[in-house]
C-alpha atoms as a PDB file:
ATOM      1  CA  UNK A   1     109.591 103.645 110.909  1.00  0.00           C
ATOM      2  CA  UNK A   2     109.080 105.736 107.566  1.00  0.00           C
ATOM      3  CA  UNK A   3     106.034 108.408 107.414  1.00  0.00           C
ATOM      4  CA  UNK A   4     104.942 110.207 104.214  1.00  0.00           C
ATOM      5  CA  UNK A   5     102.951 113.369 104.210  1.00  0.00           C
ATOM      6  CA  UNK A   6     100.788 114.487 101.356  1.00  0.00           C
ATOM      7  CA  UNK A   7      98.958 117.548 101.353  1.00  0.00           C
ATOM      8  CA  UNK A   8      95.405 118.500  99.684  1.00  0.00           C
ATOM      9  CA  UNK A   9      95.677 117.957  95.674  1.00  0.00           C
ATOM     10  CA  UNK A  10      93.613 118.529  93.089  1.00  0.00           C
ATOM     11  CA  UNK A  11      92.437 115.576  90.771  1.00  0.00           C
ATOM     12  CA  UNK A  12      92.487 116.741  87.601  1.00  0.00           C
ATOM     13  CA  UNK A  13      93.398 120.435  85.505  1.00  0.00           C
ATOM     14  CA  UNK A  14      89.445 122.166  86.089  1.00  0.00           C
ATOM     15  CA  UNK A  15      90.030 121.876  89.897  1.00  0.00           C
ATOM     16  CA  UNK A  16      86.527 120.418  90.706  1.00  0.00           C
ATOM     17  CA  UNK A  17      87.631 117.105  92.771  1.00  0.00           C
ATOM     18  CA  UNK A  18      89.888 117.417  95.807  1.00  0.00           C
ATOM     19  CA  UNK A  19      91.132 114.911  97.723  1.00  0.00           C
ATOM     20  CA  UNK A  20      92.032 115.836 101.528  1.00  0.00           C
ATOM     21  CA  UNK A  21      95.772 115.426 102.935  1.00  0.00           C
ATOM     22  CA  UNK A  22      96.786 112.180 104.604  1.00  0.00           C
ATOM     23  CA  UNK A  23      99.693 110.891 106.692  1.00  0.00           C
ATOM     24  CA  UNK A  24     100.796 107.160 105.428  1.00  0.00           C
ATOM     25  CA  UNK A  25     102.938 105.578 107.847  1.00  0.00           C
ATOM     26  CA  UNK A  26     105.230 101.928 107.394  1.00  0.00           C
ATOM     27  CA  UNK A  27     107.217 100.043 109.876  1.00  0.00           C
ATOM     28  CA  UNK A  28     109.710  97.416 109.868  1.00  0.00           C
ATOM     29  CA  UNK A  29     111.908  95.198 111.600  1.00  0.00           C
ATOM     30  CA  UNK A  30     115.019  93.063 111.199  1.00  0.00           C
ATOM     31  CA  UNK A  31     118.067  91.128 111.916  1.00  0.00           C
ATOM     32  CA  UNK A  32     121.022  90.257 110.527  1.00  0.00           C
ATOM     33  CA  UNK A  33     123.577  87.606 111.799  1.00  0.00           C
ATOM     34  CA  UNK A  34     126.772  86.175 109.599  1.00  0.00           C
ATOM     35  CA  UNK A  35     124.839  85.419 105.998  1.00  0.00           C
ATOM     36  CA  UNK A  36     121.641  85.307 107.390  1.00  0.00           C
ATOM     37  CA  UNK A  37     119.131  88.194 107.452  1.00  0.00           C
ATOM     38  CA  UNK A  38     115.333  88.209 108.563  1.00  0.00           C
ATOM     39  CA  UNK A  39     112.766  91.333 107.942  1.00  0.00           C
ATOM     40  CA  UNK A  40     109.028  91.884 108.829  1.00  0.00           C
ATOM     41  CA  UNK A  41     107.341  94.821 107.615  1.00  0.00           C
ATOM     42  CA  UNK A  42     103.984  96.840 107.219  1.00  0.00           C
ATOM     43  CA  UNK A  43     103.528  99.068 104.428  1.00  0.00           C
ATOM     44  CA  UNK A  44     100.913 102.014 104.465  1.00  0.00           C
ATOM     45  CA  UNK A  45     100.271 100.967 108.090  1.00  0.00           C
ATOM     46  CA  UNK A  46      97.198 103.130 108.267  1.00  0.00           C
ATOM     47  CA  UNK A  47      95.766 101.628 104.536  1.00  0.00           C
ATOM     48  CA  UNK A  48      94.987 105.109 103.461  1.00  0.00           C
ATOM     49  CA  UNK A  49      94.534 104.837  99.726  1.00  0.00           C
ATOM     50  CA  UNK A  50      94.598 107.725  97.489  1.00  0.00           C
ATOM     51  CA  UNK A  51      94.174 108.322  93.578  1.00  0.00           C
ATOM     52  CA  UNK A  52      98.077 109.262  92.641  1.00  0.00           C
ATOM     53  CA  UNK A  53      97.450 110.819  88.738  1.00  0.00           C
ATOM     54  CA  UNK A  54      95.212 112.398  86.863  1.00  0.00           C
ATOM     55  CA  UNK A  55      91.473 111.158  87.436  1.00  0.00           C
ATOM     56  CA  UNK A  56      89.129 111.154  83.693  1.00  0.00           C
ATOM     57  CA  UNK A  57      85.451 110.498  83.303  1.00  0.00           C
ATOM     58  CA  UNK A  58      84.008 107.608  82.084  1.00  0.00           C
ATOM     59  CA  UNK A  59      84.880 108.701  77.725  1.00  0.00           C
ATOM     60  CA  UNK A  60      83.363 105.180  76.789  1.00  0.00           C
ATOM     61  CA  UNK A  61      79.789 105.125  77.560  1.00  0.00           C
ATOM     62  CA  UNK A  62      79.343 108.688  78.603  1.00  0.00           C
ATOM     63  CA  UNK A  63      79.470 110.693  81.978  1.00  0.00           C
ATOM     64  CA  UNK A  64      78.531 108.454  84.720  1.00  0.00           C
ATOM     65  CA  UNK A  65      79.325 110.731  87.793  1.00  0.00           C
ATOM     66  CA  UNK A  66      82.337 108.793  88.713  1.00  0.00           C
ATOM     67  CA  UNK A  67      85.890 110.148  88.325  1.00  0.00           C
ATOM     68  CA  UNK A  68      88.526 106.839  87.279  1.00  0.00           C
ATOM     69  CA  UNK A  69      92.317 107.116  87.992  1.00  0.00           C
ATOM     70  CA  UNK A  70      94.912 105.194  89.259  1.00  0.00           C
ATOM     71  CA  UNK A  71      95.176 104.320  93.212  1.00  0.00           C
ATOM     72  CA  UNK A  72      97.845 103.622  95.762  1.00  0.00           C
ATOM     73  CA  UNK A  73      98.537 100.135  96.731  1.00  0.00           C
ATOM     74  CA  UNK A  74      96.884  99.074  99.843  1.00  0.00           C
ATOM     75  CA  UNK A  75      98.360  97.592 103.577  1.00  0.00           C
ATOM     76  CA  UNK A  76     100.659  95.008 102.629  1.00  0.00           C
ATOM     77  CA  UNK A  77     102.042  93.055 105.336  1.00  0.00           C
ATOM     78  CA  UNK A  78     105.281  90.512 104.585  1.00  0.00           C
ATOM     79  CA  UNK A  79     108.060  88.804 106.044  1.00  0.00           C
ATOM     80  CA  UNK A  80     111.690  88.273 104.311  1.00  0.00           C
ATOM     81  CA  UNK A  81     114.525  85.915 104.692  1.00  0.00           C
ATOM     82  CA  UNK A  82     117.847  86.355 103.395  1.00  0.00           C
ATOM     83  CA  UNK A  83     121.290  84.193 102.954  1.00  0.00           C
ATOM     84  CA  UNK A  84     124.094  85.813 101.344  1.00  0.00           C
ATOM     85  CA  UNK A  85     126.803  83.350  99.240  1.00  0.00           C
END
């Protein structure tokens, strides 16, 4: 189980968007026997998505109300097999 905790932050350097604090949580599970290894995890368990830079307004075809900046990957869910030589 891995938790990370991020607290209030502002979006950009004039301080007028916020985005609140969130809790993003992942599990996983595995096994390992001789070369083999098996693994099943869940990444941001709770699919909380936040912007994680700087946000900008829309320069190209003037302000548009929205704020653009990069965001967090979503839930990802996988499974993994290894075999070591």
């Amino acid at each position: 189980m891995e938790s990370q905790f991020t607290g209030s932050s502002a979006l950009d350097e004039r301080n007028r968007a916020f985005q609140p604090a969130v809790a993003v949580l992942g599990v996983q599970l595995g096994y390992e026997r001789g070369p083999w290894s098996t693994r099943v995890f869940v990444q941001n368990l709770t699919d909380k998505r936040r912007i994680n830079g700087l946000i900008f307004d829309n320069l190209a075809f003037g302000r548009d109300g929205y704020y653009y900046g990069p965001v967090d990957s979503p839930r990802i869910v996988g499974a993994e097999v290894g075999y070591r030589f």
